[in-house]
Structures are given as structure tokens and as C-alpha cells.
Protein backbone atom coordinates (compact mmCIF):
# COMPACT_ATOMS: atom_id res chain seq x y z
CA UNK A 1 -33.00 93.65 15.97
CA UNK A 2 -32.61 90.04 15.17
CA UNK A 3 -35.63 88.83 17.07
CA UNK A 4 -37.74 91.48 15.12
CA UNK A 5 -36.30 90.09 11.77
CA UNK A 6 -36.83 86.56 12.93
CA UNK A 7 -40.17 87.65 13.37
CA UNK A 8 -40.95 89.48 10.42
CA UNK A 9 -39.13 87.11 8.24
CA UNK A 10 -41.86 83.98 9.66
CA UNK A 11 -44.78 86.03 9.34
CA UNK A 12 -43.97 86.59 5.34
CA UNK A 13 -42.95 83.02 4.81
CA UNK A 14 -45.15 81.12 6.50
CA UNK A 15 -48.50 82.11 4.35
CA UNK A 16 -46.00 81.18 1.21
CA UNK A 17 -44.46 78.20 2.60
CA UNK A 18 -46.28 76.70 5.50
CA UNK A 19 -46.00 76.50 9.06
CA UNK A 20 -43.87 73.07 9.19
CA UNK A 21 -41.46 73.88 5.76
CA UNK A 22 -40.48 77.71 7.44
CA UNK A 23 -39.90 76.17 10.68
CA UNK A 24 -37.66 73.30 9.02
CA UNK A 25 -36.15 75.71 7.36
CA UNK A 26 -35.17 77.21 10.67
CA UNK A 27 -34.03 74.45 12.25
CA UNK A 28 -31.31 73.78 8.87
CA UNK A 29 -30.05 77.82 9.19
CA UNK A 30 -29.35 76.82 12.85
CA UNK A 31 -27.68 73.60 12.57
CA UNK A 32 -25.08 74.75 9.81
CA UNK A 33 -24.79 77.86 11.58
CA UNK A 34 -23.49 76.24 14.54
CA UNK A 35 -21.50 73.33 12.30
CA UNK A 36 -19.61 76.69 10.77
CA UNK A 37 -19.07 78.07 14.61
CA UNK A 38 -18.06 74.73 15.62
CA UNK A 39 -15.62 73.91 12.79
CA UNK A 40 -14.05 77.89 13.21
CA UNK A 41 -13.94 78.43 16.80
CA UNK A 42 -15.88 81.61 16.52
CA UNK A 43 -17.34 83.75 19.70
CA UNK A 44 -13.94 82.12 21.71
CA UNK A 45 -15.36 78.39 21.80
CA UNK A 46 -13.15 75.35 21.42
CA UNK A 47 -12.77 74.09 17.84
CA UNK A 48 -14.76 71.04 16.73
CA UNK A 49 -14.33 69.22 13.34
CA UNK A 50 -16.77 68.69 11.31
CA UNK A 51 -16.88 65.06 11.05
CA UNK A 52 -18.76 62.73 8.94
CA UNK A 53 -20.92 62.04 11.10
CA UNK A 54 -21.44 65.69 11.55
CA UNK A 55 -22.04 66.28 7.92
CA UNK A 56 -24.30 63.32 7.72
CA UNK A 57 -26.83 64.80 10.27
CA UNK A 58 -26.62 67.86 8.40
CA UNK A 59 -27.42 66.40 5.33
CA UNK A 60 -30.12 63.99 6.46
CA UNK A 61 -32.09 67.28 8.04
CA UNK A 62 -31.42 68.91 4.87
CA UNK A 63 -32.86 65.69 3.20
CA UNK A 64 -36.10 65.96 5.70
CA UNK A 65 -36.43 69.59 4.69
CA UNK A 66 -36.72 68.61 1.37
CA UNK A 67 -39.35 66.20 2.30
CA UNK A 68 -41.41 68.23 4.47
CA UNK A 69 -41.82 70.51 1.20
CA UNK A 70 -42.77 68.16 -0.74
């Protein structure tokens, strides 16, 4: 179900957006996704703090998202 959403969700976005921004744009979903599952614990995995150097990376690919739409 996700895979076909994942899917469907590209193919709309990328004639909008462009290959490289929708794909960015993936990567960000993904990398606070697992900074949330890190800093919770969730699915039974050791907690990990988000730590400024963490929240740094996350905001420099953030930053490079920004850039790539430019």
C-alpha cells in the first residue's frame, strides 16, 4: 500500500516539481522520519538523542532542499 502511494505520489510531483526537488524532498521525509524514531524509540529500537549535530544535518539537507528548488 505504501509502495503504491510512494509511487503514485512521484509520478504527480515530479512533472510539477522536477525530478531532483521530489527526490530531495524524499530524502528530508526520510531523514526526520528516522530523527523522530530515533529520538522516541519507536518499532522497539534503542533511544537516540537528537543532538546538535543531529539537528544540524537535518537542517543543512533541509537548507539543500531549498536550494535544489531554487
Amino acid at each position: 500500500m505504501f509502495g503504491a502511494m510512494f509511487i503514485a505520489t512521484s509520478v504527480f510531483m515530479i512533472p510539477r516539481l522536477g525530478v531532483a526537488t521530489v527526490l530531495t524532498l524524499i530524502l528530508v521525509g526520510q531523514l526526520l522520519s528516522s530523527l523522530l524514531f530515533d529520538h522516541c524509540g519507536l518499532l522497539g529500537m534503542p533511544q537516540h538523542q537528537i543532538t546538535l549535530v543531529r539537528l544540524l544535518g537535518a537542517v543543512s539537507l533541509i537548507a539543500g532542499a531549498a536550494m535544489v528548488r531554487l
